[in-house]
PDB file of N, CA and C in Angstrom:
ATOM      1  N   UNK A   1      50.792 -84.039 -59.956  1.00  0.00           N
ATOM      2  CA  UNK A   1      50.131 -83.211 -60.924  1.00  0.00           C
ATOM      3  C   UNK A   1      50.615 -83.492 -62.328  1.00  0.00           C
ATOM      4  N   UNK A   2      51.916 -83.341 -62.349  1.00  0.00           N
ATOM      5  CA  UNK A   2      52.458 -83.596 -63.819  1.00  0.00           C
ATOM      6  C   UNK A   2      51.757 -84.953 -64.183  1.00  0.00           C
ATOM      7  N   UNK A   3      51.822 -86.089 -63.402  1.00  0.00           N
ATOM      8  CA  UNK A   3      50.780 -87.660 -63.903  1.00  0.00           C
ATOM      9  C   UNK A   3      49.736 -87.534 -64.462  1.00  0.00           C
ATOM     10  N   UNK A   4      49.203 -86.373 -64.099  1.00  0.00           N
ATOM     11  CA  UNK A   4      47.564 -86.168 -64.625  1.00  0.00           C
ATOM     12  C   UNK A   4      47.321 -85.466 -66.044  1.00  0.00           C
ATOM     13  N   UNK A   5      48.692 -84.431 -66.097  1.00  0.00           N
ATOM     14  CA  UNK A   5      48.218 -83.710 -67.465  1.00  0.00           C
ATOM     15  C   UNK A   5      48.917 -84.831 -68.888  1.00  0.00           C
ATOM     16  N   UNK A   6      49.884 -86.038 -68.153  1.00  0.00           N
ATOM     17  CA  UNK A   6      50.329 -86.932 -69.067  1.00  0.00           C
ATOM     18  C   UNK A   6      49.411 -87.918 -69.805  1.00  0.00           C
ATOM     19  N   UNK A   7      48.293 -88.109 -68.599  1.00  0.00           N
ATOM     20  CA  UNK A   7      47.624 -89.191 -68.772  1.00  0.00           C
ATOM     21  C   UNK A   7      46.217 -88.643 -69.769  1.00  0.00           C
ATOM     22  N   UNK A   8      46.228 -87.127 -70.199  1.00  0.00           N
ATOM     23  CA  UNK A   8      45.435 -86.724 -70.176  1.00  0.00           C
ATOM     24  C   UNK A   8      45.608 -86.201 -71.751  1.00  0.00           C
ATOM     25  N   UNK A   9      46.839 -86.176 -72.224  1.00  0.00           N
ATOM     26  CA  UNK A   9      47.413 -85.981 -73.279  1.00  0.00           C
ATOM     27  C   UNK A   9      46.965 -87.028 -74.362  1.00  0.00           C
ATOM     28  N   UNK A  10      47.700 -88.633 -73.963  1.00  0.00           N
ATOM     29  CA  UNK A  10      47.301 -89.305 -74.820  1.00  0.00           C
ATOM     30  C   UNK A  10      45.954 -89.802 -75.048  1.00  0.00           C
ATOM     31  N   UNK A  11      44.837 -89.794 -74.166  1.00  0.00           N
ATOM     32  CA  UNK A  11      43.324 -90.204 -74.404  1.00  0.00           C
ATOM     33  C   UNK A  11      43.389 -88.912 -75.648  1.00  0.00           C
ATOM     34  N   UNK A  12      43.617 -87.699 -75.188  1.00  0.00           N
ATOM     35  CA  UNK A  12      43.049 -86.761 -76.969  1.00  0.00           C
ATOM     36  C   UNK A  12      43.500 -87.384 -77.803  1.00  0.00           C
ATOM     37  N   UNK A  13      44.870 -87.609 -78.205  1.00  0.00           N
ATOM     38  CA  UNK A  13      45.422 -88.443 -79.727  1.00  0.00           C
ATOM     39  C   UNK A  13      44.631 -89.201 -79.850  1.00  0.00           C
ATOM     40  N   UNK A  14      44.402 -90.336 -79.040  1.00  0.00           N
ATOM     41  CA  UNK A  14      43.348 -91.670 -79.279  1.00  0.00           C
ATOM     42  C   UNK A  14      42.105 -91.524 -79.767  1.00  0.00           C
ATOM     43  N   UNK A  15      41.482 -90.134 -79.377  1.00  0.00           N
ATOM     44  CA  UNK A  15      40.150 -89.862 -80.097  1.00  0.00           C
ATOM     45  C   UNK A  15      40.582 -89.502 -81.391  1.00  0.00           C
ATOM     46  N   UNK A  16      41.377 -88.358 -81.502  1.00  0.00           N
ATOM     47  CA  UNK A  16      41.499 -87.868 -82.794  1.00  0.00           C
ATOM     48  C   UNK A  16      42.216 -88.296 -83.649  1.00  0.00           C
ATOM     49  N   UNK A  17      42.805 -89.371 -83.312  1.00  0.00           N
ATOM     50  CA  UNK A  17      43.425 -90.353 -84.583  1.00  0.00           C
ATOM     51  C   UNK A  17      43.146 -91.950 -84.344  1.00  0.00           C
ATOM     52  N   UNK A  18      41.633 -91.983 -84.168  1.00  0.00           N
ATOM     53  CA  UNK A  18      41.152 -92.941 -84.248  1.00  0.00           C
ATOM     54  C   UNK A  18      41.366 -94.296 -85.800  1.00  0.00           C
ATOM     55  N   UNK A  19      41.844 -95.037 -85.732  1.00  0.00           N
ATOM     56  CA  UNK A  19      42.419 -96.372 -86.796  1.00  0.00           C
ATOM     57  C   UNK A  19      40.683 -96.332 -87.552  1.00  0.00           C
ATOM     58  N   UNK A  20      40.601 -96.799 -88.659  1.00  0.00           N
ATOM     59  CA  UNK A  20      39.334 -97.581 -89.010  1.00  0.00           C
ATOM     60  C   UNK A  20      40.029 -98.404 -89.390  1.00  0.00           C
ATOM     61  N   UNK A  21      40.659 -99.212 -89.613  1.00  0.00           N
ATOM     62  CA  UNK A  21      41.329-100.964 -89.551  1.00  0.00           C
ATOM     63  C   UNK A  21      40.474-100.888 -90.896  1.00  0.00           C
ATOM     64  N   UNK A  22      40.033-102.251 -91.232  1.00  0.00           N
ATOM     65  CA  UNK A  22      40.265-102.436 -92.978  1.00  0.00           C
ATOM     66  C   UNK A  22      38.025-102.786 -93.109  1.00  0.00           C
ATOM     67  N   UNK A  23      37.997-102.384 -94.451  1.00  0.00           N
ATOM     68  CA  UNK A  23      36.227-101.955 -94.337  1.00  0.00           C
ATOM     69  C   UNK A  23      35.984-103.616 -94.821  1.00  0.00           C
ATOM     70  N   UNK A  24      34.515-103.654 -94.288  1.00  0.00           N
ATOM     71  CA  UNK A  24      33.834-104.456 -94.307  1.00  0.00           C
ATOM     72  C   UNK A  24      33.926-104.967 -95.610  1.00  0.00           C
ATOM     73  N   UNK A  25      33.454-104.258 -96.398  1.00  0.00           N
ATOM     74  CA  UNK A  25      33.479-104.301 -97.843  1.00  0.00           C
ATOM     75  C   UNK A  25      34.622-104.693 -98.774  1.00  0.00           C
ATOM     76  N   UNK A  26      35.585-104.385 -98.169  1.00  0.00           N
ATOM     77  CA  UNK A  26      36.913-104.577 -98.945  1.00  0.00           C
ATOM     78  C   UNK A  26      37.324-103.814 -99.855  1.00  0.00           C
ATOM     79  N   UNK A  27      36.496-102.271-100.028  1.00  0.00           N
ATOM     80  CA  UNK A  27      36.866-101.262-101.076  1.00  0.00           C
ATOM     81  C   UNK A  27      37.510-100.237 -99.758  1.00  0.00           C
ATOM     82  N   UNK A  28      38.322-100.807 -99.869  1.00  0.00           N
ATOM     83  CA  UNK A  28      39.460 -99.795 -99.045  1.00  0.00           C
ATOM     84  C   UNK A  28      40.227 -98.568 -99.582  1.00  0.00           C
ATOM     85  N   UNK A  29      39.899 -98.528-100.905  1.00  0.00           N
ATOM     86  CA  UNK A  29      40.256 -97.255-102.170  1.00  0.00           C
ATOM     87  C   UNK A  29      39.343 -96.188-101.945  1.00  0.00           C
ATOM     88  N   UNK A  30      37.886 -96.472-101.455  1.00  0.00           N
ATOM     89  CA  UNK A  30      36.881 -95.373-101.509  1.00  0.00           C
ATOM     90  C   UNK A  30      37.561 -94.920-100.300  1.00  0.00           C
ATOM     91  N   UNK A  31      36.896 -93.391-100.283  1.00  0.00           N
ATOM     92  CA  UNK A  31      36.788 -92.598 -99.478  1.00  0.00           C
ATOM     93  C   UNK A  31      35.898 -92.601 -98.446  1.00  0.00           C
ATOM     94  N   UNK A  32      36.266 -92.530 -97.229  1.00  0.00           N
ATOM     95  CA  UNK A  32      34.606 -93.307 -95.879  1.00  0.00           C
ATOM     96  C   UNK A  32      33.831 -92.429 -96.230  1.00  0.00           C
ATOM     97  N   UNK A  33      32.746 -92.649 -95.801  1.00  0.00           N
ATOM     98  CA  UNK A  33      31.098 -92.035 -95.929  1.00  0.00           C
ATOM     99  C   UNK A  33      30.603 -91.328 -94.300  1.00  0.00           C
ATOM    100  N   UNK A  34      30.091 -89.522 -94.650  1.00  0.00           N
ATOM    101  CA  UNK A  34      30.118 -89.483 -93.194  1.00  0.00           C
ATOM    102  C   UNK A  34      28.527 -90.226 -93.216  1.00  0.00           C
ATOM    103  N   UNK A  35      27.477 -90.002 -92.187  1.00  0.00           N
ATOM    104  CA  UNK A  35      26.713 -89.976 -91.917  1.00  0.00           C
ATOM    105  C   UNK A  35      25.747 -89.241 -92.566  1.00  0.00           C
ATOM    106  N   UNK A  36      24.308 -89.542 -92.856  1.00  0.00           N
ATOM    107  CA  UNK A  36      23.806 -88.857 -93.646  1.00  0.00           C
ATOM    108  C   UNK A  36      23.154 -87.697 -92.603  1.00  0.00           C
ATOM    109  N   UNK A  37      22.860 -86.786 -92.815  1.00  0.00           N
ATOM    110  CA  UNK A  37      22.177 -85.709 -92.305  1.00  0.00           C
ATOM    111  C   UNK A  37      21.322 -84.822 -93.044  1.00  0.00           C
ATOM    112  N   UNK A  38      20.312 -85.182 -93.049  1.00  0.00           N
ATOM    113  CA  UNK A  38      19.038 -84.439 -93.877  1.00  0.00           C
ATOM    114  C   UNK A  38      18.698 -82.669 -93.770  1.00  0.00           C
ATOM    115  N   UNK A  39      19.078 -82.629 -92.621  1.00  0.00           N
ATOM    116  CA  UNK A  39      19.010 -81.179 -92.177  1.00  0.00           C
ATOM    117  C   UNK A  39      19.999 -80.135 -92.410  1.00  0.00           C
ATOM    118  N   UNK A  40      21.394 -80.675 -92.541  1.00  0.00           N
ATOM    119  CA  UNK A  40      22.421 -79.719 -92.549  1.00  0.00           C
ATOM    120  C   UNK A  40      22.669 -78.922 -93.664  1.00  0.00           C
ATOM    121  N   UNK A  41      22.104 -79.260 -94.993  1.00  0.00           N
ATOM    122  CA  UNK A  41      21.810 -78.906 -96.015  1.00  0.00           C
ATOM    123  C   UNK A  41      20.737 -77.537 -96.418  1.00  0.00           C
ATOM    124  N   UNK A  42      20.225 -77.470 -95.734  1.00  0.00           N
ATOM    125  CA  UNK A  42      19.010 -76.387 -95.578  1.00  0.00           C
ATOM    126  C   UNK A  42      19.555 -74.793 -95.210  1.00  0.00           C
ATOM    127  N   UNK A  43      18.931 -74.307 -95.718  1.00  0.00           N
ATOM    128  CA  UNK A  43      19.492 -72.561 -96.056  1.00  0.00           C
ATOM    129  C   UNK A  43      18.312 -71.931 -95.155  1.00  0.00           C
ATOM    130  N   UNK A  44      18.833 -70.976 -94.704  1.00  0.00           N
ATOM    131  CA  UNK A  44      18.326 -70.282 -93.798  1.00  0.00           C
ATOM    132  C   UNK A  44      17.312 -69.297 -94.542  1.00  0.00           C
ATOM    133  N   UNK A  45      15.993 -68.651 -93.932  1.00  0.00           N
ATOM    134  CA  UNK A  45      15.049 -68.358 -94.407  1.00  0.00           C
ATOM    135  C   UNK A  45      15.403 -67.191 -95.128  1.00  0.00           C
ATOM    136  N   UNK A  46      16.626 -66.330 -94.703  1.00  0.00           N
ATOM    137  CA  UNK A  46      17.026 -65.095 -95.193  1.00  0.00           C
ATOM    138  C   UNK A  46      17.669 -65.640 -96.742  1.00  0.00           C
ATOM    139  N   UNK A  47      18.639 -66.745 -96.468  1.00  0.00           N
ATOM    140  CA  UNK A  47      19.494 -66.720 -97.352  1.00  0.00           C
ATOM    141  C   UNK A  47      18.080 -66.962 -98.916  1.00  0.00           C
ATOM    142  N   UNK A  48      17.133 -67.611 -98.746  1.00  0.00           N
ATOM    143  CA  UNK A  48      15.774 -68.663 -99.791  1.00  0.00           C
ATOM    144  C   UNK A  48      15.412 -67.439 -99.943  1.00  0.00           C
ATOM    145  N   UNK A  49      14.986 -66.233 -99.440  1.00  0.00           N
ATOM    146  CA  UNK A  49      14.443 -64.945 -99.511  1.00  0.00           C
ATOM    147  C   UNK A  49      15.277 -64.069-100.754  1.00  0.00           C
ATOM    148  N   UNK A  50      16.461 -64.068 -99.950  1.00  0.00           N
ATOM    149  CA  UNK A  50      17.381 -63.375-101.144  1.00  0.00           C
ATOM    150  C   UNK A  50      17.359 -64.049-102.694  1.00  0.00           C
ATOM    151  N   UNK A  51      17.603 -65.373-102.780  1.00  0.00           N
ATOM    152  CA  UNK A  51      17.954 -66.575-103.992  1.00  0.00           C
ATOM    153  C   UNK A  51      16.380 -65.678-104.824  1.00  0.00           C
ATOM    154  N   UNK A  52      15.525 -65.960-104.242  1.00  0.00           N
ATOM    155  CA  UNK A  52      14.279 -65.911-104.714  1.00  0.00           C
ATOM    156  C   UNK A  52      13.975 -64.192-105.347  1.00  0.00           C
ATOM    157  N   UNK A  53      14.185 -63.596-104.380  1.00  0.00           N
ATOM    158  CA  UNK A  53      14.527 -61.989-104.727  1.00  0.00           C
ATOM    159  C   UNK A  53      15.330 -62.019-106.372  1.00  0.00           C
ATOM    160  N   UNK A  54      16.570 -62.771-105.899  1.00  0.00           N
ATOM    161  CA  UNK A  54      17.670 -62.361-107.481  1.00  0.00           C
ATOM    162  C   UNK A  54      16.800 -62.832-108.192  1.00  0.00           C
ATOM    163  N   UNK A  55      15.773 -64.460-108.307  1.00  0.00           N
ATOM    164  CA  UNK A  55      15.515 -65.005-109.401  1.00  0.00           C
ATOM    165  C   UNK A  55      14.340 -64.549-110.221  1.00  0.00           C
ATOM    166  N   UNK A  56      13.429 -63.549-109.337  1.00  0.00           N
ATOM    167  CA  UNK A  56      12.647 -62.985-109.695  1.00  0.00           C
ATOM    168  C   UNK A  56      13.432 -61.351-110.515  1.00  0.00           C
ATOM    169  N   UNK A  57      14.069 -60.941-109.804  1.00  0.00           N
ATOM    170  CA  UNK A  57      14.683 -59.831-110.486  1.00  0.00           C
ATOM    171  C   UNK A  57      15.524 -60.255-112.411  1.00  0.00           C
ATOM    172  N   UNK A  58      15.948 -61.374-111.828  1.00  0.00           N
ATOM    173  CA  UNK A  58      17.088 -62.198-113.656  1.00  0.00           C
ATOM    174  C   UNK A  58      15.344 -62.169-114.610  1.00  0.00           C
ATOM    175  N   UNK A  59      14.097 -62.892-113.843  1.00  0.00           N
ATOM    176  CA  UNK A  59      13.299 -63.663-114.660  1.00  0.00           C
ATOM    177  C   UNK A  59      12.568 -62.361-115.414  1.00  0.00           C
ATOM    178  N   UNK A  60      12.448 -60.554-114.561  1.00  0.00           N
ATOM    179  CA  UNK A  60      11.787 -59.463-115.152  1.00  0.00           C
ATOM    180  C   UNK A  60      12.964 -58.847-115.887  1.00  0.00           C
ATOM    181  N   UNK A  61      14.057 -59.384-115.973  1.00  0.00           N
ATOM    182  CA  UNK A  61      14.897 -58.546-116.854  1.00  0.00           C
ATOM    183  C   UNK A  61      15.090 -59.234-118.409  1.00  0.00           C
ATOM    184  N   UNK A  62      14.721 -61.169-117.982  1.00  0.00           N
ATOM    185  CA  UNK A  62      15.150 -61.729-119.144  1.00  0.00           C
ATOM    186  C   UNK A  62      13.153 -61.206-119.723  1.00  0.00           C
ATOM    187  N   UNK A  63      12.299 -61.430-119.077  1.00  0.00           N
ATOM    188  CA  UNK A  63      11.083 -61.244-119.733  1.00  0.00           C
ATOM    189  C   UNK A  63      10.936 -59.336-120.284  1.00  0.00           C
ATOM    190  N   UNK A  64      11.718 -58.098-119.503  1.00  0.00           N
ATOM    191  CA  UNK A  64      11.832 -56.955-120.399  1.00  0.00           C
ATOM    192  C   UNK A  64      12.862 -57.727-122.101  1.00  0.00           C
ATOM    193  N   UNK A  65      13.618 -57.861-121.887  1.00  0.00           N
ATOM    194  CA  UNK A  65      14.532 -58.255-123.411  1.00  0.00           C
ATOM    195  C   UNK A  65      14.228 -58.759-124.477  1.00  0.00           C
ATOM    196  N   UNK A  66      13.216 -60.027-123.576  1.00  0.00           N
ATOM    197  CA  UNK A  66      12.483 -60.834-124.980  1.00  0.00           C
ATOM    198  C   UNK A  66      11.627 -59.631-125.591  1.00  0.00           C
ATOM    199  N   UNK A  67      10.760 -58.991-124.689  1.00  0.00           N
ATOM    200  CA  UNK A  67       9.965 -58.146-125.281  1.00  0.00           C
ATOM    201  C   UNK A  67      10.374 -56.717-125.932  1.00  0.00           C
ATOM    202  N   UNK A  68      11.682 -56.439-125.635  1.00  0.00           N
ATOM    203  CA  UNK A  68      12.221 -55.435-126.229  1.00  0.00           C
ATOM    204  C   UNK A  68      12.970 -56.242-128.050  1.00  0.00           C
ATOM    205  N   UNK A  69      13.005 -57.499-127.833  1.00  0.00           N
ATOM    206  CA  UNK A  69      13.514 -58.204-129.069  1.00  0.00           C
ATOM    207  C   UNK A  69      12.133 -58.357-130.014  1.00  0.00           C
ATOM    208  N   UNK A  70      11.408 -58.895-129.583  1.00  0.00           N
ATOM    209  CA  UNK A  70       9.632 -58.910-130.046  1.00  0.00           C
ATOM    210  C   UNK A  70       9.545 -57.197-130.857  1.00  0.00           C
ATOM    211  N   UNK A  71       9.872 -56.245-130.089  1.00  0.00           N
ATOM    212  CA  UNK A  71       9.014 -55.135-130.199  1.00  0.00           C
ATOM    213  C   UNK A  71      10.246 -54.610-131.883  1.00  0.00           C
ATOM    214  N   UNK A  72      11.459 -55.118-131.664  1.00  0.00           N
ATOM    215  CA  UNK A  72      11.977 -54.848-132.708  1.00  0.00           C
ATOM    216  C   UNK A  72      11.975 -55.540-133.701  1.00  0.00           C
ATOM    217  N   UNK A  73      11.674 -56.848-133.377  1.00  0.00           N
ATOM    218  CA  UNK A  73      10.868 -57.641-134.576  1.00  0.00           C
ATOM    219  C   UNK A  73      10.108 -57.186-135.410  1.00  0.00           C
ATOM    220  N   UNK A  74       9.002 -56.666-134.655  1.00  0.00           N
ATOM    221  CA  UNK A  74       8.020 -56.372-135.188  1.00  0.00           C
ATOM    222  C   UNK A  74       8.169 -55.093-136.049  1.00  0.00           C
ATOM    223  N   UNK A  75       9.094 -54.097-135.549  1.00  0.00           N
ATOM    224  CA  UNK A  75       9.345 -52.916-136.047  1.00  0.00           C
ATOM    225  C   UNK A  75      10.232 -53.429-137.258  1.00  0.00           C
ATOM    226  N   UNK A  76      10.627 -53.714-137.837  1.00  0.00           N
ATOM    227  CA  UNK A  76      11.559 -54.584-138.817  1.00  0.00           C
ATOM    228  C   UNK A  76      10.146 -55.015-139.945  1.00  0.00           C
ATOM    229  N   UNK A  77       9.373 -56.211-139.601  1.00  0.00           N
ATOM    230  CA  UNK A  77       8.258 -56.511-140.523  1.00  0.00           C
ATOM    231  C   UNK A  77       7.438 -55.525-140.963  1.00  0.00           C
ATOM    232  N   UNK A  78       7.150 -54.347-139.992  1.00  0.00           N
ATOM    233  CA  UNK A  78       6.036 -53.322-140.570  1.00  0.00           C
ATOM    234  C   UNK A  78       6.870 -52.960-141.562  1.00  0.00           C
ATOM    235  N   UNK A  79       8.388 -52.226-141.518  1.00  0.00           N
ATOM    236  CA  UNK A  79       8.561 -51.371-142.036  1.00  0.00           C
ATOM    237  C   UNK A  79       9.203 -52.334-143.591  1.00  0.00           C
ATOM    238  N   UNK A  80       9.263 -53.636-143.749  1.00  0.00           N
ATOM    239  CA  UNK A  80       9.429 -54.483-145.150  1.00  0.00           C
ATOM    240  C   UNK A  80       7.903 -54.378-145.368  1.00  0.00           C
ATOM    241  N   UNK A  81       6.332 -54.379-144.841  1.00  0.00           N
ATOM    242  CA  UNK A  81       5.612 -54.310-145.406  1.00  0.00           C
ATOM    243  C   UNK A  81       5.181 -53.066-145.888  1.00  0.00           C
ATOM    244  N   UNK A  82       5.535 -52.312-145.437  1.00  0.00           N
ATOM    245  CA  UNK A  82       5.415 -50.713-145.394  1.00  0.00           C
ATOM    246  C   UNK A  82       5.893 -50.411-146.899  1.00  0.00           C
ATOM    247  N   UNK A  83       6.987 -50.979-146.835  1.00  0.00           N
ATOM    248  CA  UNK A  83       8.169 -50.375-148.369  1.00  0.00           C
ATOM    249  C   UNK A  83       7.591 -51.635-149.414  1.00  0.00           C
ATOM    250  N   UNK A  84       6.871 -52.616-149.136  1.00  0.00           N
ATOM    251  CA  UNK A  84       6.084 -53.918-150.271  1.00  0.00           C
ATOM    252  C   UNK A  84       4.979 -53.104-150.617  1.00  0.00           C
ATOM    253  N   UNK A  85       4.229 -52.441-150.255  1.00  0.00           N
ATOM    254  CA  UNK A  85       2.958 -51.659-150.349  1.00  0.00           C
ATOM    255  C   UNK A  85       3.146 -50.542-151.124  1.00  0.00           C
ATOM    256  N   UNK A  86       4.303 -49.208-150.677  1.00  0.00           N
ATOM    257  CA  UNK A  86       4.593 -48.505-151.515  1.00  0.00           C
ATOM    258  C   UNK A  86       5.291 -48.869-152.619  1.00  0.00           C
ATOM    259  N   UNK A  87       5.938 -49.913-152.971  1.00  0.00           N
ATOM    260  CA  UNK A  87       6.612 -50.630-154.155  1.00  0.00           C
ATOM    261  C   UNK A  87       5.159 -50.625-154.931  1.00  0.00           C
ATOM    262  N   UNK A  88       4.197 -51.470-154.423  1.00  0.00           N
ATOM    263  CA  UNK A  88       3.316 -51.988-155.266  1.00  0.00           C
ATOM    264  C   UNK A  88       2.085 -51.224-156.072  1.00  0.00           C
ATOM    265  N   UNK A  89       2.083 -49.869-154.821  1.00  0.00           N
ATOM    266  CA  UNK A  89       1.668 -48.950-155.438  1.00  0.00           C
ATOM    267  C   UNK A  89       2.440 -47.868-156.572  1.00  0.00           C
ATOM    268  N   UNK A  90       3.562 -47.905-156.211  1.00  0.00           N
ATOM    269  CA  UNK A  90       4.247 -47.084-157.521  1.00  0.00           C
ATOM    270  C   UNK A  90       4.248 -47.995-158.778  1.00  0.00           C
ATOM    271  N   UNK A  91       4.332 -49.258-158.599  1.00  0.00           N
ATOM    272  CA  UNK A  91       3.988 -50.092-159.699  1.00  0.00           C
ATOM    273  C   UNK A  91       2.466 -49.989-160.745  1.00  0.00           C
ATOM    274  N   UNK A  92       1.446 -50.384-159.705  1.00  0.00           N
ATOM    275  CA  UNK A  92       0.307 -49.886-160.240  1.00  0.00           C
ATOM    276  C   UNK A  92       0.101 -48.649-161.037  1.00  0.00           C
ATOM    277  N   UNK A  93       1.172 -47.209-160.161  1.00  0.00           N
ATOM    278  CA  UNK A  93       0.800 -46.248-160.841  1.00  0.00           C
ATOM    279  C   UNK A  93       1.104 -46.255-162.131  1.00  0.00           C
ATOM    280  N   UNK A  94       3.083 -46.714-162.437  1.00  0.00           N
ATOM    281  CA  UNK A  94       3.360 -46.806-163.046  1.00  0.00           C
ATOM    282  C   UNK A  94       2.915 -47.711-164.644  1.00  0.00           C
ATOM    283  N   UNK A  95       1.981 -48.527-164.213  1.00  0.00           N
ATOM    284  CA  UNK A  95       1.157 -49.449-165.354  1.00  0.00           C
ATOM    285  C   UNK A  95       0.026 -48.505-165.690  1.00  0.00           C
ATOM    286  N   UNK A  96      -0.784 -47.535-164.588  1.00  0.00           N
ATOM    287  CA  UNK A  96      -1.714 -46.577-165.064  1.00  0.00           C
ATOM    288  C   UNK A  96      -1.373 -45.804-166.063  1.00  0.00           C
ATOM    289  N   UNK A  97       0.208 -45.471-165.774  1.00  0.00           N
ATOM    290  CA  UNK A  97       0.819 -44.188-166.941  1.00  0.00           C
ATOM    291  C   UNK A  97       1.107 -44.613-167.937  1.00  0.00           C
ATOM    292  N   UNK A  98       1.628 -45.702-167.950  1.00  0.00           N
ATOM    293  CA  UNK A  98       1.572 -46.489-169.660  1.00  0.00           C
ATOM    294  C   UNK A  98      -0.007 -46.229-170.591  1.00  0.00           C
ATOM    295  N   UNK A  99      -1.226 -46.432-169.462  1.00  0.00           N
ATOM    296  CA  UNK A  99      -2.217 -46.379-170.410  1.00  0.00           C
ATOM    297  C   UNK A  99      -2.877 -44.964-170.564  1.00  0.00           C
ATOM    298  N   UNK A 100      -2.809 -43.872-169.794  1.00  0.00           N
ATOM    299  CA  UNK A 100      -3.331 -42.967-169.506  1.00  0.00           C
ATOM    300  C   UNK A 100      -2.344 -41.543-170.112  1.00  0.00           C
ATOM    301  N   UNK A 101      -3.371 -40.398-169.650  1.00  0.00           N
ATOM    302  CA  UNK A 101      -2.747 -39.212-169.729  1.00  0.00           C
ATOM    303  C   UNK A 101      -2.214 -38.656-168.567  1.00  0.00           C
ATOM    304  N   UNK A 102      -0.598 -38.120-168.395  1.00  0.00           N
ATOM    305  CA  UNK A 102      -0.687 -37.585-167.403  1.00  0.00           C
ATOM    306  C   UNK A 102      -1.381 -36.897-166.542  1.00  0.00           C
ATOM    307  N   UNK A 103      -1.815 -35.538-166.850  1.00  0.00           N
ATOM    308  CA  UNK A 103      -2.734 -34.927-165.650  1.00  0.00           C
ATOM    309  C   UNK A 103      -4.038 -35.522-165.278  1.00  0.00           C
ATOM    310  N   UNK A 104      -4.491 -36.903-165.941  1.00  0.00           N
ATOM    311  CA  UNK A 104      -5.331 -37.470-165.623  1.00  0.00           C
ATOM    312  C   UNK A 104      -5.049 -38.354-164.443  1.00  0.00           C
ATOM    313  N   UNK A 105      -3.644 -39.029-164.586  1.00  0.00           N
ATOM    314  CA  UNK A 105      -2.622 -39.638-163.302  1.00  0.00           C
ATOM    315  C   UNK A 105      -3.100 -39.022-162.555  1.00  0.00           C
ATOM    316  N   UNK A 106      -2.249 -37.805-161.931  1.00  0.00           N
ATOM    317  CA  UNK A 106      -2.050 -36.586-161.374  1.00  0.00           C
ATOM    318  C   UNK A 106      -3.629 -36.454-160.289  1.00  0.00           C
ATOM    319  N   UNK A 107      -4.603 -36.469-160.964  1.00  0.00           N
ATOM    320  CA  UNK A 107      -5.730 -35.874-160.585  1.00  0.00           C
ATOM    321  C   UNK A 107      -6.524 -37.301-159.885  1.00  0.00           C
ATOM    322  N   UNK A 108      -6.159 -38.808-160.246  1.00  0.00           N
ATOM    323  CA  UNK A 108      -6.630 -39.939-159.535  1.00  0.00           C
ATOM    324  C   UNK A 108      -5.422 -39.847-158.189  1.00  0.00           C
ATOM    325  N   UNK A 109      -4.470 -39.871-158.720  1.00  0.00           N
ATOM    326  CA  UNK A 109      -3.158 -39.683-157.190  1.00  0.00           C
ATOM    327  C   UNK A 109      -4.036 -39.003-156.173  1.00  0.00           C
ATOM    328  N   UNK A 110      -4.235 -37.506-156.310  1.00  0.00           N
ATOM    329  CA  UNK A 110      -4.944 -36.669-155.461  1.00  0.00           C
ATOM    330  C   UNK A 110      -6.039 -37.275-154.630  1.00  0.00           C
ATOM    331  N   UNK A 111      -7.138 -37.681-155.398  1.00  0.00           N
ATOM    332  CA  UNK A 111      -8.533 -38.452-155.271  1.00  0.00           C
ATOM    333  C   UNK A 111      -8.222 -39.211-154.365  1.00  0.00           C
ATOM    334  N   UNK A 112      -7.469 -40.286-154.679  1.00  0.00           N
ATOM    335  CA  UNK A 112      -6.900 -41.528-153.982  1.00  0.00           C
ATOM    336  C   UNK A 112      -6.267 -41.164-152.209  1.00  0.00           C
ATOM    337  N   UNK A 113      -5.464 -40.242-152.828  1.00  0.00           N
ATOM    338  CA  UNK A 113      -5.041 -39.657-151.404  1.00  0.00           C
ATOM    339  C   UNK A 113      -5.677 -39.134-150.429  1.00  0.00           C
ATOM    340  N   UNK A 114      -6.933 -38.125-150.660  1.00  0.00           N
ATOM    341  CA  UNK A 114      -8.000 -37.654-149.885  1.00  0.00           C
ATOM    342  C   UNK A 114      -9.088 -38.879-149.893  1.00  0.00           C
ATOM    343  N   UNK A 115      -9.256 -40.114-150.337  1.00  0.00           N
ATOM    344  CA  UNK A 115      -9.925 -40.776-149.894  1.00  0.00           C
ATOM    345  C   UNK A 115      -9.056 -41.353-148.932  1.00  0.00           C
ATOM    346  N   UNK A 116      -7.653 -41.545-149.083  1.00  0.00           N
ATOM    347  CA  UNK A 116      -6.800 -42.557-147.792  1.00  0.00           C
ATOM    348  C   UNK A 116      -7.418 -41.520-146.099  1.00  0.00           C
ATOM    349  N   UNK A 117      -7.374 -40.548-146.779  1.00  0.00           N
ATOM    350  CA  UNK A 117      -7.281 -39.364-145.369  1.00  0.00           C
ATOM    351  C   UNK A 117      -8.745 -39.902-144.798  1.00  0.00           C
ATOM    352  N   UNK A 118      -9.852 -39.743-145.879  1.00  0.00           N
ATOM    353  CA  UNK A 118     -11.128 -39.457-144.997  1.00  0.00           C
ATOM    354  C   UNK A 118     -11.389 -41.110-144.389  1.00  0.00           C
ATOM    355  N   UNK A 119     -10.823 -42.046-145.181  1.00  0.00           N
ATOM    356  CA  UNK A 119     -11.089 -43.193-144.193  1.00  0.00           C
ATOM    357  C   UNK A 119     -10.169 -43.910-143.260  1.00  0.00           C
ATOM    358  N   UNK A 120      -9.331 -43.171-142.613  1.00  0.00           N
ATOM    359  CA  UNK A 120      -7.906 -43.355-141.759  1.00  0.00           C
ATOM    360  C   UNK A 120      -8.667 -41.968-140.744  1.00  0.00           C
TER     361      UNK A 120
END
């Protein structure tokens, strides 16, 4: 019995410390190459499910931001055209009052204003 578990010992070493003696090639510096395997690489249907889940979840959070950046953009330009408009109108007024009488000002301001109303 003991003959058998001796003989049985060294065939394992021999597999698992099999020599590769010196490469064909003569680049004995590289590292061996296993076998290629096309399949082993492939992700399981759960794992492509999830990937796809996160990338859709990153792609509605980066597309809320842009549009929350857009929406403050935009809130930024109204309100420089907003304050260019009232500039330009206190200007105007102000060139009216050089030529005019005050309560005559006064009484186009008004006019002006109830026409903004009735056509808004």
């Amino acid at each position: 019995m003991s003959s058998v578990t001796v003989e049985s010992v060294p065939a394992q070493e021999a597999t698992a410390e099999k020599p590769l003696g010196m490469r064909k090639n003569g680049k004995q510096w590289h590292a061996p190459k296993k076998a290629f395997r096309p399949g082993s690489g492939l992700t399981s249907y759960e794992q492509r499910v999830k990937t796809r889940t996160a990338q859709a979840a990153m792609k509605a959070k980066e597309k809320e931001m842009k549009e929350e950046k857009e929406a403050e953009r935009k809130k930024r330009v109204l309100a420089i055209k907003e304050k260019k408009a009232a500039k330009e109108e206190k200007e105007r007024y102000e060139q009216m009052a050089a030529k005019m009488h005050k309560k005559r000002l006064d009484r186009l301001k008004r006019k002006e204003k109830r026409n903004k109303l009735l056509s808004s």
